[in-house]
C-alpha atoms as a PDB file:
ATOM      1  CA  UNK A   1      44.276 122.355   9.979  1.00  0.00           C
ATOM      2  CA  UNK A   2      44.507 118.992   9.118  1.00  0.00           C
ATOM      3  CA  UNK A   3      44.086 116.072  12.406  1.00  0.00           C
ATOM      4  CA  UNK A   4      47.284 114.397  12.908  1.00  0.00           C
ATOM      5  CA  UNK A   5      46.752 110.747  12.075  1.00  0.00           C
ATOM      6  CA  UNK A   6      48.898 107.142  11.976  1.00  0.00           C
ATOM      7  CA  UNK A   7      48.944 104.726  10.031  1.00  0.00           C
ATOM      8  CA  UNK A   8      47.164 104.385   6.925  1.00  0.00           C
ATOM      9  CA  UNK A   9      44.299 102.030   5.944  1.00  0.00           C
ATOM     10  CA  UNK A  10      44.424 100.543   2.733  1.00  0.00           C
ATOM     11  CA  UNK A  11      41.351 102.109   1.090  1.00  0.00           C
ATOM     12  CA  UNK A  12      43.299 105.668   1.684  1.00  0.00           C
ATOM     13  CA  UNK A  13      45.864 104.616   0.138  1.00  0.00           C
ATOM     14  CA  UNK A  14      43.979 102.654  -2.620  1.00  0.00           C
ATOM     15  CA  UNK A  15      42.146 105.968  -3.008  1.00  0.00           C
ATOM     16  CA  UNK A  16      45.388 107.826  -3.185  1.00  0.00           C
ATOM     17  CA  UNK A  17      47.032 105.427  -6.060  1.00  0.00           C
ATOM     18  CA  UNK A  18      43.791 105.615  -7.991  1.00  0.00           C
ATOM     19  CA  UNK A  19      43.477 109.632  -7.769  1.00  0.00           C
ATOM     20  CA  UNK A  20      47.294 110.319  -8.307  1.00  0.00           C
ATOM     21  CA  UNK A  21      46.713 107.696 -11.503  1.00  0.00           C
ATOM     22  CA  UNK A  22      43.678 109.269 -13.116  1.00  0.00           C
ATOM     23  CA  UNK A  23      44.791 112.459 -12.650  1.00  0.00           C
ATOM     24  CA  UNK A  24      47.789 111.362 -14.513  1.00  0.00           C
ATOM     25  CA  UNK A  25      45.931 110.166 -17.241  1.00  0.00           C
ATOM     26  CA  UNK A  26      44.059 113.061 -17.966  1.00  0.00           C
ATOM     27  CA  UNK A  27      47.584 115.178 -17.851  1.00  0.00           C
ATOM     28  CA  UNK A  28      46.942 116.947 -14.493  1.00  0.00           C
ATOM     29  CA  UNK A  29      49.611 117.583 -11.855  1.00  0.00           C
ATOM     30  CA  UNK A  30      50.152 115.473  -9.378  1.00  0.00           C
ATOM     31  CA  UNK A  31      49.849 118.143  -7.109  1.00  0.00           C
ATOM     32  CA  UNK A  32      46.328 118.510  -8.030  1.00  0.00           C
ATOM     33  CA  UNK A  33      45.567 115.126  -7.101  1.00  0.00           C
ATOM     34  CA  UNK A  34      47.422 114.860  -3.218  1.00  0.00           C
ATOM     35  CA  UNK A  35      45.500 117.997  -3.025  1.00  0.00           C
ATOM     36  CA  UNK A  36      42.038 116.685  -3.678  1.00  0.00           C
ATOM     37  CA  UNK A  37      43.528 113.179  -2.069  1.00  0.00           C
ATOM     38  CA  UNK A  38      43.857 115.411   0.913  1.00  0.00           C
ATOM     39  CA  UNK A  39      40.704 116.674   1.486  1.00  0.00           C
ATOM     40  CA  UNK A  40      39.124 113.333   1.264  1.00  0.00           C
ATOM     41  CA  UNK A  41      40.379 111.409   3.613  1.00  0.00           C
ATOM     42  CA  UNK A  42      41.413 114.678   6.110  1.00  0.00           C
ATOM     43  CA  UNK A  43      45.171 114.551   5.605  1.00  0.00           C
ATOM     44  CA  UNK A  44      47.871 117.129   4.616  1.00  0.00           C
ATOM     45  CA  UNK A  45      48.850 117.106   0.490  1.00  0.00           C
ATOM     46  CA  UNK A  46      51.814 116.898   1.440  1.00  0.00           C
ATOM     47  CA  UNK A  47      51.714 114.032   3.820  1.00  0.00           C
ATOM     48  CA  UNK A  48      49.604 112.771   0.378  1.00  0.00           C
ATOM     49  CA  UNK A  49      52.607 113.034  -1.622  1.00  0.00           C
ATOM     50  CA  UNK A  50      55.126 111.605   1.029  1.00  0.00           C
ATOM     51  CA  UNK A  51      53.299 108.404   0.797  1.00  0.00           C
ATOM     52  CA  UNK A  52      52.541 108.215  -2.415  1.00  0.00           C
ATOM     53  CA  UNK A  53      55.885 108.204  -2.965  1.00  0.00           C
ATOM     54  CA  UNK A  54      57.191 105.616  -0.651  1.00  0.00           C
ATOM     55  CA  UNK A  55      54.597 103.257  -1.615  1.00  0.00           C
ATOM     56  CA  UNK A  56      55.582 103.438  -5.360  1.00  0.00           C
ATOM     57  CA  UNK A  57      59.081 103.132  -4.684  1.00  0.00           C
ATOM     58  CA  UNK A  58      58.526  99.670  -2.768  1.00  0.00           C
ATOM     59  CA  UNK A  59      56.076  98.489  -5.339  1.00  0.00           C
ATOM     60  CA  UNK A  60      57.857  96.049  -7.851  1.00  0.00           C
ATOM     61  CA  UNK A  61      57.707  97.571 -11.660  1.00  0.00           C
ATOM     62  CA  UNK A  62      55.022  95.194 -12.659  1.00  0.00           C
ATOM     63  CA  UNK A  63      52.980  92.893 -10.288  1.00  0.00           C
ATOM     64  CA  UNK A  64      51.417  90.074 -11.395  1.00  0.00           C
ATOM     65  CA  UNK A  65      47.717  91.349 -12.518  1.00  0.00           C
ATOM     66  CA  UNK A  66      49.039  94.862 -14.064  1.00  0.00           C
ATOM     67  CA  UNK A  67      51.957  93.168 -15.646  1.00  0.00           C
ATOM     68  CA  UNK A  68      52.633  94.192 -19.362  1.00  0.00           C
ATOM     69  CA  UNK A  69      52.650  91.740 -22.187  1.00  0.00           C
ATOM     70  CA  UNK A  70      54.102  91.716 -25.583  1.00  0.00           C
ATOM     71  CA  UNK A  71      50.415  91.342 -26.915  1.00  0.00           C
ATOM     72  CA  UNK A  72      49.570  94.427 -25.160  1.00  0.00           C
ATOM     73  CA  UNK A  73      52.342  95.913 -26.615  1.00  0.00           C
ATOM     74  CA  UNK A  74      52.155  95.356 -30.211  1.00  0.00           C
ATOM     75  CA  UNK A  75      48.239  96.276 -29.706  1.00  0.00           C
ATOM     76  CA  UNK A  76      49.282  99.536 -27.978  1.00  0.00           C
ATOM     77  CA  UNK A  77      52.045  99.852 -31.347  1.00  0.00           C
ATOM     78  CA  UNK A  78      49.348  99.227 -33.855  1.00  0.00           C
ATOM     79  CA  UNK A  79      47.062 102.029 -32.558  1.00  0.00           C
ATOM     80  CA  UNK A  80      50.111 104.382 -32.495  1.00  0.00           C
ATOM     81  CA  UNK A  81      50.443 103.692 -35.896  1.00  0.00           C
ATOM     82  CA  UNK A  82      47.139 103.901 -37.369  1.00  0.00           C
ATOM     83  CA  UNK A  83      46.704 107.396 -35.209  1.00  0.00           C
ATOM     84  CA  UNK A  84      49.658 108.289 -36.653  1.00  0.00           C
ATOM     85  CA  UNK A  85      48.747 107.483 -40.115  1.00  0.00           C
ATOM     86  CA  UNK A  86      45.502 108.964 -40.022  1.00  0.00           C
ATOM     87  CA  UNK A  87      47.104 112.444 -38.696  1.00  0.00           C
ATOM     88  CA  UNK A  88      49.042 112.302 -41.699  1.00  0.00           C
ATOM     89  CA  UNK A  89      46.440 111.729 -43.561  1.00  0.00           C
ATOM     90  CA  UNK A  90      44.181 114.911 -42.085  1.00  0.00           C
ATOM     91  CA  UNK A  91      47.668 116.618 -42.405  1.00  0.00           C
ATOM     92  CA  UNK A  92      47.592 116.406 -46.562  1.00  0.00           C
ATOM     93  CA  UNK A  93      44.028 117.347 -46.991  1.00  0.00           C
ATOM     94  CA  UNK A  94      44.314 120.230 -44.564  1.00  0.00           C
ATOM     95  CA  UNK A  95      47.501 121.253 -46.864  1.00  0.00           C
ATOM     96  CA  UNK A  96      45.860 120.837 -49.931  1.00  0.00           C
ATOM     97  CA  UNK A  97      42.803 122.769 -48.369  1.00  0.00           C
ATOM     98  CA  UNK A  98      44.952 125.888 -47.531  1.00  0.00           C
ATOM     99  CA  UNK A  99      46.874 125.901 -50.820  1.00  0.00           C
ATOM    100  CA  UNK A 100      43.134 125.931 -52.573  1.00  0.00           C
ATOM    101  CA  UNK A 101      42.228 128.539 -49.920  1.00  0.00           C
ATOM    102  CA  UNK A 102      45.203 130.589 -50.731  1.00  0.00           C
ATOM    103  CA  UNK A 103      44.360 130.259 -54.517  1.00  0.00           C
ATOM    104  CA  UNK A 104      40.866 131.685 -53.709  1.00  0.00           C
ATOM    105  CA  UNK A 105      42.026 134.182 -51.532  1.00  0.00           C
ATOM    106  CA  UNK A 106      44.663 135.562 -54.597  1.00  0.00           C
ATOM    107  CA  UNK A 107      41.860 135.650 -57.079  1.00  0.00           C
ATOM    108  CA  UNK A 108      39.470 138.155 -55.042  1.00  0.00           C
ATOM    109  CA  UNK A 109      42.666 139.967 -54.288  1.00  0.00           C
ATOM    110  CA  UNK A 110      42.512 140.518 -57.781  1.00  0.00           C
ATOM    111  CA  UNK A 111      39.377 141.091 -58.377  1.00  0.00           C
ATOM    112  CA  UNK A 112      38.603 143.349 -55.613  1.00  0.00           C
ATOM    113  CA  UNK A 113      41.764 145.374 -56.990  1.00  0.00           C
ATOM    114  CA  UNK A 114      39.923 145.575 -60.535  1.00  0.00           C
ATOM    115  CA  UNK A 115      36.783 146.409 -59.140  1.00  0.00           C
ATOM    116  CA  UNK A 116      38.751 149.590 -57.192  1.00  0.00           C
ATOM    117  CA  UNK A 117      40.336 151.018 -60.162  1.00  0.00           C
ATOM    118  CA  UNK A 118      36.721 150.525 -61.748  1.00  0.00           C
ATOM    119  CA  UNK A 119      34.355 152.354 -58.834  1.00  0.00           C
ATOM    120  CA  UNK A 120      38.030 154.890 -59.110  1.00  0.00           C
ATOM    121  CA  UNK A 121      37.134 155.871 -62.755  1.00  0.00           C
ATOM    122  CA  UNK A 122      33.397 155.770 -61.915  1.00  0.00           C
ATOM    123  CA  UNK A 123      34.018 158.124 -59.113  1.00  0.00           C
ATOM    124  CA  UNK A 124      35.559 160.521 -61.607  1.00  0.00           C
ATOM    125  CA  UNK A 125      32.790 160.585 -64.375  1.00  0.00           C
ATOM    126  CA  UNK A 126      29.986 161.061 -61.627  1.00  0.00           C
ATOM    127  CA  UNK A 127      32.261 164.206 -60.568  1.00  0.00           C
ATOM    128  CA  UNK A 128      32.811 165.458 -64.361  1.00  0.00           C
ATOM    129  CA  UNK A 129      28.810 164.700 -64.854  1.00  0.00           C
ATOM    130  CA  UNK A 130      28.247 167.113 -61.800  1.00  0.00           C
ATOM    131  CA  UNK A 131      30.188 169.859 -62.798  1.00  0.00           C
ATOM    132  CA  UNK A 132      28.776 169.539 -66.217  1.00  0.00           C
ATOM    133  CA  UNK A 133      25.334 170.255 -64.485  1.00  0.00           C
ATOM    134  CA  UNK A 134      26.667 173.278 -63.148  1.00  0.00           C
ATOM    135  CA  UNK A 135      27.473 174.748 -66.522  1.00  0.00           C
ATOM    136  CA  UNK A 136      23.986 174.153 -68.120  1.00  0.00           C
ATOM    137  CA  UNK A 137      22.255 175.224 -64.641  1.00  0.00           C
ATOM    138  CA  UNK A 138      23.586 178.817 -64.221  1.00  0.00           C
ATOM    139  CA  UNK A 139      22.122 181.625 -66.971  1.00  0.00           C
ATOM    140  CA  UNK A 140      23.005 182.007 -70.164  1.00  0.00           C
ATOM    141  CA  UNK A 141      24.985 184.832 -70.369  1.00  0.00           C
ATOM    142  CA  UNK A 142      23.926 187.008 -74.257  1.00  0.00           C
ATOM    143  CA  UNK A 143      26.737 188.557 -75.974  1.00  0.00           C
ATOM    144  CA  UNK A 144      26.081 192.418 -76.226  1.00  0.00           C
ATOM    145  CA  UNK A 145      27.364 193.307 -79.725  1.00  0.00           C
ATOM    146  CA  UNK A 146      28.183 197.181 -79.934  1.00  0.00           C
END
């Protein structure tokens, strides 16, 4: 069981914001993070979460070293843009690549149903050669002329 403790000291909850916000990052629950949170610094997950959330809600929405600019915007739009132009991009060639895929795929289709009927009507001359073999293997029966 987790000690009972007071207070907090700002490198818990420094380590707190900074866990909670890379785990965020990456796309993992923020459960994940009060848990690991938790067993650093000896305190429930969630007494974690509890403050976590009280000290975001008092934070202001941007504080003066994190604040956002326009700059950072429009850099943050540009990316967005080329990333989206460059899916797009990987998007037509991988169309194009399936359609010529799918062309392939007809044509030995086709072929392989040739080559079928073909090993169908070979199948049937190799039988007809056999039981022509049998005929000239068994004895030649004489006529008997009375």
């Amino acid at each position: 069981m987790k000690s009972s403790k007071k207070g907090w000291t700002e490198a818990e909850e420094t380590l707190l914001m900074e866990i909670v916000q890379s785990y965020m990052d990456k796309g993992i629950s923020k459960k994940a993070a009060f848990e690991e949170v938790s067993a650093k610094i000896n305190r429930t997950p969630a007494t974690c979460s509890h403050h976590y959330y009280a000290i975001r809600n008092n934070q202001p929405i941007s504080s003066g070293d994190s604040a956002i600019t326009l700059e950072d915007c429009i850099h943050y739009l540009s990316d967005r843009t080329r990333q989206q132009e460059t899916l797009l991009r990987e998007n037509k060639m991988l169309k194009k690549e399936k359609q010529e895929l799918l062309l392939v795929q007809k044509r030995l289709k086709d072929r392989y149903s040739i080559l079928s009927g073909q090993q169908k009507k070979l199948q049937q001359l190799l039988s007809i050669i056999k039981e022509a073999e049998n005929y000239t293997e068994s004895p030649v029966i004489t006529p008997i002329i009375h």
